[in-house]
Protein backbone atom coordinates (compact mmCIF):
# COMPACT_ATOMS: atom_id res chain seq x y z
CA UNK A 1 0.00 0.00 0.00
CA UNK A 2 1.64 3.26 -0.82
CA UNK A 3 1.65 5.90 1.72
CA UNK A 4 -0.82 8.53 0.04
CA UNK A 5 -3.21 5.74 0.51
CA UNK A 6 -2.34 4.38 3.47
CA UNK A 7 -2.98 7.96 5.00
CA UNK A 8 -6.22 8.14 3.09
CA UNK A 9 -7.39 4.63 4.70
CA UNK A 10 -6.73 5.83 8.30
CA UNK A 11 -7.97 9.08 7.81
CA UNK A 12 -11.37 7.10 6.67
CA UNK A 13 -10.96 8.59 3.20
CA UNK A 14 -11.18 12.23 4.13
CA UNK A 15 -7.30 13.19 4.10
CA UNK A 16 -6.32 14.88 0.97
CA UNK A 17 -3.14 14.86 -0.97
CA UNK A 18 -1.44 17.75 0.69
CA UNK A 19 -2.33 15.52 4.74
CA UNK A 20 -0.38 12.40 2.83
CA UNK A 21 2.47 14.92 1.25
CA UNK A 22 3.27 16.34 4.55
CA UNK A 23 3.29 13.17 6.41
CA UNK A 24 5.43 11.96 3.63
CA UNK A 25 8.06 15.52 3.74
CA UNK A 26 8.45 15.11 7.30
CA UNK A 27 9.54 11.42 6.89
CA UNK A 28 11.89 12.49 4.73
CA UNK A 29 13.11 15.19 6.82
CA UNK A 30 13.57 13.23 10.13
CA UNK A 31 15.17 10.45 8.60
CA UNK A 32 17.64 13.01 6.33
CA UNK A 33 18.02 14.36 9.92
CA UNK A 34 18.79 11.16 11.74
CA UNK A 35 20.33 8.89 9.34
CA UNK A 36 20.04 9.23 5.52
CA UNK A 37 21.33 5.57 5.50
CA UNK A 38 17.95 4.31 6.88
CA UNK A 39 16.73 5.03 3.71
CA UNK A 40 18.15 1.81 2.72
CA UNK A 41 15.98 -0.08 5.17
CA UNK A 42 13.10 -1.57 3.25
CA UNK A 43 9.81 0.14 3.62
CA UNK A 44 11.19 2.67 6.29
CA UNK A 45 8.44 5.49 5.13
CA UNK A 46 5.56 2.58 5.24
CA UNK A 47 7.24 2.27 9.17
CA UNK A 48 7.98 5.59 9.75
CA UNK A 49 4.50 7.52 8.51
CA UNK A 50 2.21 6.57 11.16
CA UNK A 51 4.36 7.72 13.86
CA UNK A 52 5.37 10.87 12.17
CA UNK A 53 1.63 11.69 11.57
CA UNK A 54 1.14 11.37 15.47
CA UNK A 55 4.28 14.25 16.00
CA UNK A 56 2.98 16.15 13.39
CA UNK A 57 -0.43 16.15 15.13
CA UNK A 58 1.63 17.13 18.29
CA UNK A 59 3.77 19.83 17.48
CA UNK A 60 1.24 21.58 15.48
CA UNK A 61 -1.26 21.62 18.10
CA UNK A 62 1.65 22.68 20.15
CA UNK A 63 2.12 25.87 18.01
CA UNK A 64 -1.62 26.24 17.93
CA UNK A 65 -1.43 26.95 21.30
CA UNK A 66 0.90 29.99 21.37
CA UNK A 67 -0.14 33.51 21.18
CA UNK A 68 -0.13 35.50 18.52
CA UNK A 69 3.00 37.85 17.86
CA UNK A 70 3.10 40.46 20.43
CA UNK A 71 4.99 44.09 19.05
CA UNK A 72 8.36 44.43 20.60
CA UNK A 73 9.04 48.21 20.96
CA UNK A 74 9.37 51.07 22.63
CA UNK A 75 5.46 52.17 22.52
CA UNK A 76 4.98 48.32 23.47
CA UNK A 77 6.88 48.66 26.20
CA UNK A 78 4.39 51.21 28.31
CA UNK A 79 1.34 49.51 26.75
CA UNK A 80 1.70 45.69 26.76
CA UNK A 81 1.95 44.09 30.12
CA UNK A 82 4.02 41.53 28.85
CA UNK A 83 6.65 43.61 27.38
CA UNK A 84 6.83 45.42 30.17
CA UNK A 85 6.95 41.87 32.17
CA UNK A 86 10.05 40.79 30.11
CA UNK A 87 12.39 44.03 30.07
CA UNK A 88 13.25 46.33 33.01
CA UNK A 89 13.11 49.58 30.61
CA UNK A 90 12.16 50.27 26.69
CA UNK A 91 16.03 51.04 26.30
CA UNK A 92 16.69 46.96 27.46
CA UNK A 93 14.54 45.91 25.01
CA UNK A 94 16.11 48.10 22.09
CA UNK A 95 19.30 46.92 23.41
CA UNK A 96 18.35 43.26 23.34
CA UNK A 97 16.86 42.87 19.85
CA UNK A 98 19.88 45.74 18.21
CA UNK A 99 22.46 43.05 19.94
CA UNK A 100 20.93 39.77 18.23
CA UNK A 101 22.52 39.13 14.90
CA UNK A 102 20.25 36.63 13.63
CA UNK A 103 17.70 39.09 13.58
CA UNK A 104 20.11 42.08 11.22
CA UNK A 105 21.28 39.01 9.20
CA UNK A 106 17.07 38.47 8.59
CA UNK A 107 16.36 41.87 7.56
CA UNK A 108 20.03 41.90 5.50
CA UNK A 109 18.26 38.68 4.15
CA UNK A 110 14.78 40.55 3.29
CA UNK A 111 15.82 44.44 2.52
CA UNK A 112 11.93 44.91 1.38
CA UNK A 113 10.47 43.51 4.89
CA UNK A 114 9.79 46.53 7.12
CA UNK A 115 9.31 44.30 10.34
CA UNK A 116 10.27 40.30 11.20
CA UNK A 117 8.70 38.13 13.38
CA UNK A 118 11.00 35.84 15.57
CA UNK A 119 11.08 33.56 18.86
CA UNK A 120 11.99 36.05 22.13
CA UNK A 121 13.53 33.09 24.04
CA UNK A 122 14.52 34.28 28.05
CA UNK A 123 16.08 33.07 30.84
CA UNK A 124 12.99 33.23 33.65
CA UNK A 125 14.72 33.51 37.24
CA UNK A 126 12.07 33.57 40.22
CA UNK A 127 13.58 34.39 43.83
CA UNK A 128 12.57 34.99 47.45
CA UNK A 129 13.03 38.77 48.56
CA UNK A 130 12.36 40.79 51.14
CA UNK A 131 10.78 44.15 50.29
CA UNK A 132 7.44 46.14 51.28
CA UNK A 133 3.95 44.82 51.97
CA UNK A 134 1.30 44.80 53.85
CA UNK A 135 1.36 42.68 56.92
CA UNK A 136 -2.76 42.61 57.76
CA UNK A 137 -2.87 46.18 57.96
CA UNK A 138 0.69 46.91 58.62
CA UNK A 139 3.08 48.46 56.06
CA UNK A 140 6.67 46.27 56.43
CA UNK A 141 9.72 46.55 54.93
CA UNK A 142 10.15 42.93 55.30
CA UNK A 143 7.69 41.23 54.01
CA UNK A 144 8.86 37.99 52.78
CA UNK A 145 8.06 38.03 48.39
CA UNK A 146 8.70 36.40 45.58
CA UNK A 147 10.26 38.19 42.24
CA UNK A 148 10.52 37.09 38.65
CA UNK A 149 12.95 38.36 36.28
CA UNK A 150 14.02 37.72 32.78
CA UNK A 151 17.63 37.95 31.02
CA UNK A 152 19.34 36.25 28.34
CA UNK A 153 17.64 37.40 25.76
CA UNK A 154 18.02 35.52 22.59
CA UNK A 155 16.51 36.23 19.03
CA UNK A 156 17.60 33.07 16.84
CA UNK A 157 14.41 32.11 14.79
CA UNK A 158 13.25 34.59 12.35
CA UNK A 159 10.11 34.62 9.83
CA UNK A 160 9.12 37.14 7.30
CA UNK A 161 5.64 36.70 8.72
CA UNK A 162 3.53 34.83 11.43
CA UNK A 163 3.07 31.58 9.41
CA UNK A 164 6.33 31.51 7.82
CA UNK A 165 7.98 31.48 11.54
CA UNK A 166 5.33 28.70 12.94
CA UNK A 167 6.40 26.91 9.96
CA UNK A 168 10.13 26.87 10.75
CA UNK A 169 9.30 26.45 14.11
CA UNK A 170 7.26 23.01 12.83
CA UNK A 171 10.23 21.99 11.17
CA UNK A 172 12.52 22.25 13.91
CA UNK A 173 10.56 20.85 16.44
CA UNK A 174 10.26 18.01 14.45
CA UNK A 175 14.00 17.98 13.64
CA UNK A 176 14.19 17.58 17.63
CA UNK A 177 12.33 14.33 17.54
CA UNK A 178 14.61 13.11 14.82
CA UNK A 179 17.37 14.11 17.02
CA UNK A 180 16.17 12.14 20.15
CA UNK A 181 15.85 9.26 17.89
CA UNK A 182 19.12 9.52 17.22
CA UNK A 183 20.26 9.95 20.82
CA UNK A 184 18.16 6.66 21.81
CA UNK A 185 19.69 4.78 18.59
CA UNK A 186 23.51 6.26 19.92
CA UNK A 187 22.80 4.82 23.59
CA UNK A 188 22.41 1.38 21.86
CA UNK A 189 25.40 1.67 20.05
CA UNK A 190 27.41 2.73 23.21
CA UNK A 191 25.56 -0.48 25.15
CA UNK A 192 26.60 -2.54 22.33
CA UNK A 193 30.42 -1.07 22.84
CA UNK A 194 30.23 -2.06 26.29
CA UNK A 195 29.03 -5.30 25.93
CA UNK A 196 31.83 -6.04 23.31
CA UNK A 197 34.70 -4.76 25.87
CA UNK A 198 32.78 -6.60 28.40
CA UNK A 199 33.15 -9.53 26.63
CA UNK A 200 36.30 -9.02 25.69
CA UNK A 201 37.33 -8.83 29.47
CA UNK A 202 35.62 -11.72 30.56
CA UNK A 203 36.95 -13.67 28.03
CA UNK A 204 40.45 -13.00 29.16
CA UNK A 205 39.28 -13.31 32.67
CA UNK A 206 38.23 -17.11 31.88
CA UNK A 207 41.16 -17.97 30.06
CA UNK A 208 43.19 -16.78 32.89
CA UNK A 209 40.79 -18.53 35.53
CA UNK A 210 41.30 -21.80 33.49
CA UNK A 211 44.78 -21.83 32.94
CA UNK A 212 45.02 -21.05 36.65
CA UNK A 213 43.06 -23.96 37.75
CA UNK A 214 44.83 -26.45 35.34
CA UNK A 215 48.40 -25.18 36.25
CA UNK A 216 48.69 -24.31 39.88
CA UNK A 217 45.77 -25.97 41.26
CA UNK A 218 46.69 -29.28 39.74
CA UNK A 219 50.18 -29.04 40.22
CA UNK A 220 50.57 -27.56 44.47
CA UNK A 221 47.01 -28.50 45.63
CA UNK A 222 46.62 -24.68 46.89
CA UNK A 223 43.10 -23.77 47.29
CA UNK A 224 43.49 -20.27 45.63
CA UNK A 225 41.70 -18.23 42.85
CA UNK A 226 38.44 -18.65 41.26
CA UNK A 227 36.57 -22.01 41.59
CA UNK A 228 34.53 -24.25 39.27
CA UNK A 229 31.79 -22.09 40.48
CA UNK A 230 32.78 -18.63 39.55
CA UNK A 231 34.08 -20.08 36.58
CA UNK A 232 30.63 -21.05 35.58
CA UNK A 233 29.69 -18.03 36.72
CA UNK A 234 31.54 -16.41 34.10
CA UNK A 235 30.71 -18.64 31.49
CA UNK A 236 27.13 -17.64 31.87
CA UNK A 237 27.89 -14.18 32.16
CA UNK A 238 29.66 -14.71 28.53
CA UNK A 239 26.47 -16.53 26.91
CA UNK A 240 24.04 -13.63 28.73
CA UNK A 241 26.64 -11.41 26.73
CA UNK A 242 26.47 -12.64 24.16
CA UNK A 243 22.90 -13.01 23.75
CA UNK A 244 22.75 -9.57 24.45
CA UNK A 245 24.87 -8.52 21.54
CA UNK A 246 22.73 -10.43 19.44
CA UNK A 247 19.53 -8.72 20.05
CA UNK A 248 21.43 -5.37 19.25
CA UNK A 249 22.45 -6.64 15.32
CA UNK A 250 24.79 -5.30 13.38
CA UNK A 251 25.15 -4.31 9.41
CA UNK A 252 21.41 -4.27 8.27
CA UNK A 253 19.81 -5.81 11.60
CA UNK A 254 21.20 -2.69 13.06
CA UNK A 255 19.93 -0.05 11.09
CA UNK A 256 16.50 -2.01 11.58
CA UNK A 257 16.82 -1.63 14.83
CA UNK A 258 18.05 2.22 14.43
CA UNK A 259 14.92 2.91 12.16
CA UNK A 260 12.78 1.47 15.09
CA UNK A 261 14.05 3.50 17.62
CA UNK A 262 13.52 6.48 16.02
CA UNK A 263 9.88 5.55 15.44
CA UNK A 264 9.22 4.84 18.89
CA UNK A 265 10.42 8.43 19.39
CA UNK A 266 8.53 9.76 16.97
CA UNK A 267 5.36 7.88 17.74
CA UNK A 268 5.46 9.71 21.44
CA UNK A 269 6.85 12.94 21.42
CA UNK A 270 5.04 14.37 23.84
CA UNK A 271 7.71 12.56 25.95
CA UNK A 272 10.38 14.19 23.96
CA UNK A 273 8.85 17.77 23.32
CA UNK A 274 8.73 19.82 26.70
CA UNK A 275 6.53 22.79 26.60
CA UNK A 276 4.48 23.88 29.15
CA UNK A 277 2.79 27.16 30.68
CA UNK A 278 3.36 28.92 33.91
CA UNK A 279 0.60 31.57 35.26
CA UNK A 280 1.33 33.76 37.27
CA UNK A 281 0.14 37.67 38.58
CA UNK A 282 2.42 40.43 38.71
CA UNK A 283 2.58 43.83 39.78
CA UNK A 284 4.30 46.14 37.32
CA UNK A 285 7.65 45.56 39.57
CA UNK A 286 7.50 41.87 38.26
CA UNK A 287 6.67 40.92 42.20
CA UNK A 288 4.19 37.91 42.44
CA UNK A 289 0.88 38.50 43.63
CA UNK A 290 0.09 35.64 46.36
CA UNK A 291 -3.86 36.77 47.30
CA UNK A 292 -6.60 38.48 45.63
CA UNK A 293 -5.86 41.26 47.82
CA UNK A 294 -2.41 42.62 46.20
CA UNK A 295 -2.40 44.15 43.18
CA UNK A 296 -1.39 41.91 39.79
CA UNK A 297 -2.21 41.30 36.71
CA UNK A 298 -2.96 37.77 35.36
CA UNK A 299 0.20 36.42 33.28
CA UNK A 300 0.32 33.11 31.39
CA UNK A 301 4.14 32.37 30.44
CA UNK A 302 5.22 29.96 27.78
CA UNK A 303 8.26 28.05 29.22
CA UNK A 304 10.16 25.10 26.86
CA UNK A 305 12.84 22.34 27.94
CA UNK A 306 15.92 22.72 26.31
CA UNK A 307 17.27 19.49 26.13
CA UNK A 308 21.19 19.61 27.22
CA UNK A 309 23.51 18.78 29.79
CA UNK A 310 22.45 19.92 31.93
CA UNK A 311 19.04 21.04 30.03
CA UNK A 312 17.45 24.39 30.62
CA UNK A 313 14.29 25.72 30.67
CA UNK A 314 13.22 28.95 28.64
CA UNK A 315 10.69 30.99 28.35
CA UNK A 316 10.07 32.43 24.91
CA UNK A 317 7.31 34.52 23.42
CA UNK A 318 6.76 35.15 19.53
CA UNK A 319 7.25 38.69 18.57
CA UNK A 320 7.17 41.10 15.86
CA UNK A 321 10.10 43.74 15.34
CA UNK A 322 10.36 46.81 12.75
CA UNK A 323 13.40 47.51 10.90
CA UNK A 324 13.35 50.95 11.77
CA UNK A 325 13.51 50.15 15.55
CA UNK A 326 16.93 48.22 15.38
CA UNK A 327 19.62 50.53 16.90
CA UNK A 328 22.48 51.40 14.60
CA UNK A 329 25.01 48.60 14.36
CA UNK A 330 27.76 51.58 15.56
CA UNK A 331 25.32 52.45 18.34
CA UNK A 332 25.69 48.70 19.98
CA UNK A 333 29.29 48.08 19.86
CA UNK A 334 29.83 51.23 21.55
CA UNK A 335 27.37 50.24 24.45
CA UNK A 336 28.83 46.85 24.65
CA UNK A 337 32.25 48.17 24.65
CA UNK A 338 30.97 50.92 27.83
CA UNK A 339 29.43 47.68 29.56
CA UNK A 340 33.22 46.19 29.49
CA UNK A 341 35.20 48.86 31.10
């Protein structure tokens, strides 16, 4: 059964030709991502297609779920509590988009665009102060509080528009899955590495063991070394070995068994793909609200798992820049080269 139809039956005959051409692009692009030499196991997209329709199902309701494109400027800044959330001053948030080079290299890309979309990834730090509140009735300058900040800033993914973005983002996302695959197919490799050393060791061990028994045991009578016992001990440790390294493959049983891991990735990536939300009310000092009594204003924060050792997490919010808000190139070295002294 080819895949267009395949993807027809399961859909119940509803799915048209563009449903069976992405399932069948992203195949392509996890396994080019991967391993392009699983293309040489037979009927990988057949294997592969379900699962990859379940991520793409994932990720794009993922993306679904993200706000629109909030404006990153100065006028922003005062008016969107969010902006104002994420950087301490307009001037910070100039300063963090003029200093990102992905995003000049974007417009260098696109002279005719007169604004780009992009990810605003942060670093999202919450801490215990001290500071003023109301204790009942009683102002304190000690009232125990908790803070959030944001720093890091970090403008890598750039769109022309709002679906051109979500559709790099799409790709990428799924180009993580591929990459976990690959990470669970590398831990089997290193096992297998393992088990061959292992082998290798106990091997020598037994010939050692054995030539001890026959030489010095025979010869003296001296009760010494390793045993029948432990030397069927190690036998069986050998054939367990062995079996082991079996059931791992090797030539085309091991890029079976590659192709397979990455489809068990792909066919839960919900337990690959961290992304989750974090609410929150703030004051405009970025100080949490902890009853209905204090002042805040309901936030809901996007925060993603950077996988990594160790991994991170991020928040990130998709926003739109203009061109004519980027700070002269001249304008940022000089207050990066201030910062320094």
């Amino acid at each position: 059964m080819g895949l267009r139809a395949w993807w027809k039956r399961i859909a119940g005959g509803s799915a048209d030709a563009g449903d069976a051409e992405g399932v069948e692009d992203a195949v392509e692009r996890v396994v080019q991502v991967a391993n392009p030499r699983l293309r040489l196991v037979r009927r990988y997209r057949a294997r592969l297609a379900p699962a990859v329709a379940v991520s793409l199902a994932h990720v794009r309701s993922q993306i679904a779920a993200i706000p629109a494109a909030r404006e990153a400027s100065a006028a922003s800044w005062a008016a969107d509590p969010y902006m104002h959330a994420f950087f301490a001053t307009a001037g910070d948030l100039a300063r963090a988009f003029g200093r990102a080079p992905e995003l000049r290299a974007h417009f260098e890309r696109n002279p005719d665009t007169r604004e780009a979309c992009a990810i605003l990834s942060m670093a999202m730090t919450e801490r215990r102060i001290l500071g003023m509140g109301l204790d009942g009735t009683t102002v304190r300058s000690d009232v125990a509080q908790t803070s959030v900040s944001f720093g890091d800033y970090r403008i890598r993914l750039c769109g022309r528009t709002e679906m051109e973005l979500k559709a790099e983002i799409e790709r990428r996302l799924l180009e993580q899955l591929a990459l976990a695959g690959l990470a669970r197919a590398a831990e089997d490799q290193a096992r297998r590495t393992e088990l061959e050393q292992e082998r290798a060791l106990l091997k020598t061990r037994l010939r050692l063991l054995e030539r001890q028994g026959v030489g010095m045991r025979a010869t003296v009578g001296v009760e010494e070394g390793a045993g029948p016992a432990e030397q069927a001990h190690l036998a069986s440790q050998l054939d367990e070995n062995a079996r082991e390294l079996e059931g791992l493959g090797g030539g085309a049983q091991l890029l079976d068994s590659e192709l397979e891991r990455l489809r068990q990735v792909l066919a839960e990536p919900a337990q690959h793909l961290y992304v989750t939300t974090k609410a929150l009310r703030l004051n405009r000092m970025n100080i949490v609200a902890e009853n209905a009594m204090q002042d805040g204003v309901p936030f809901e924060f996007h925060v993603a798992r950077i996988p990594g050792d160790p991994p991170q997490d991020r928040a990130f919010a998709l926003v739109r820049f203009a061109r004519a808000d980027l700070l002269p190139a001249d304008q940022v070295v000089e207050e990066a080269a201030r910062l320094l002294m």
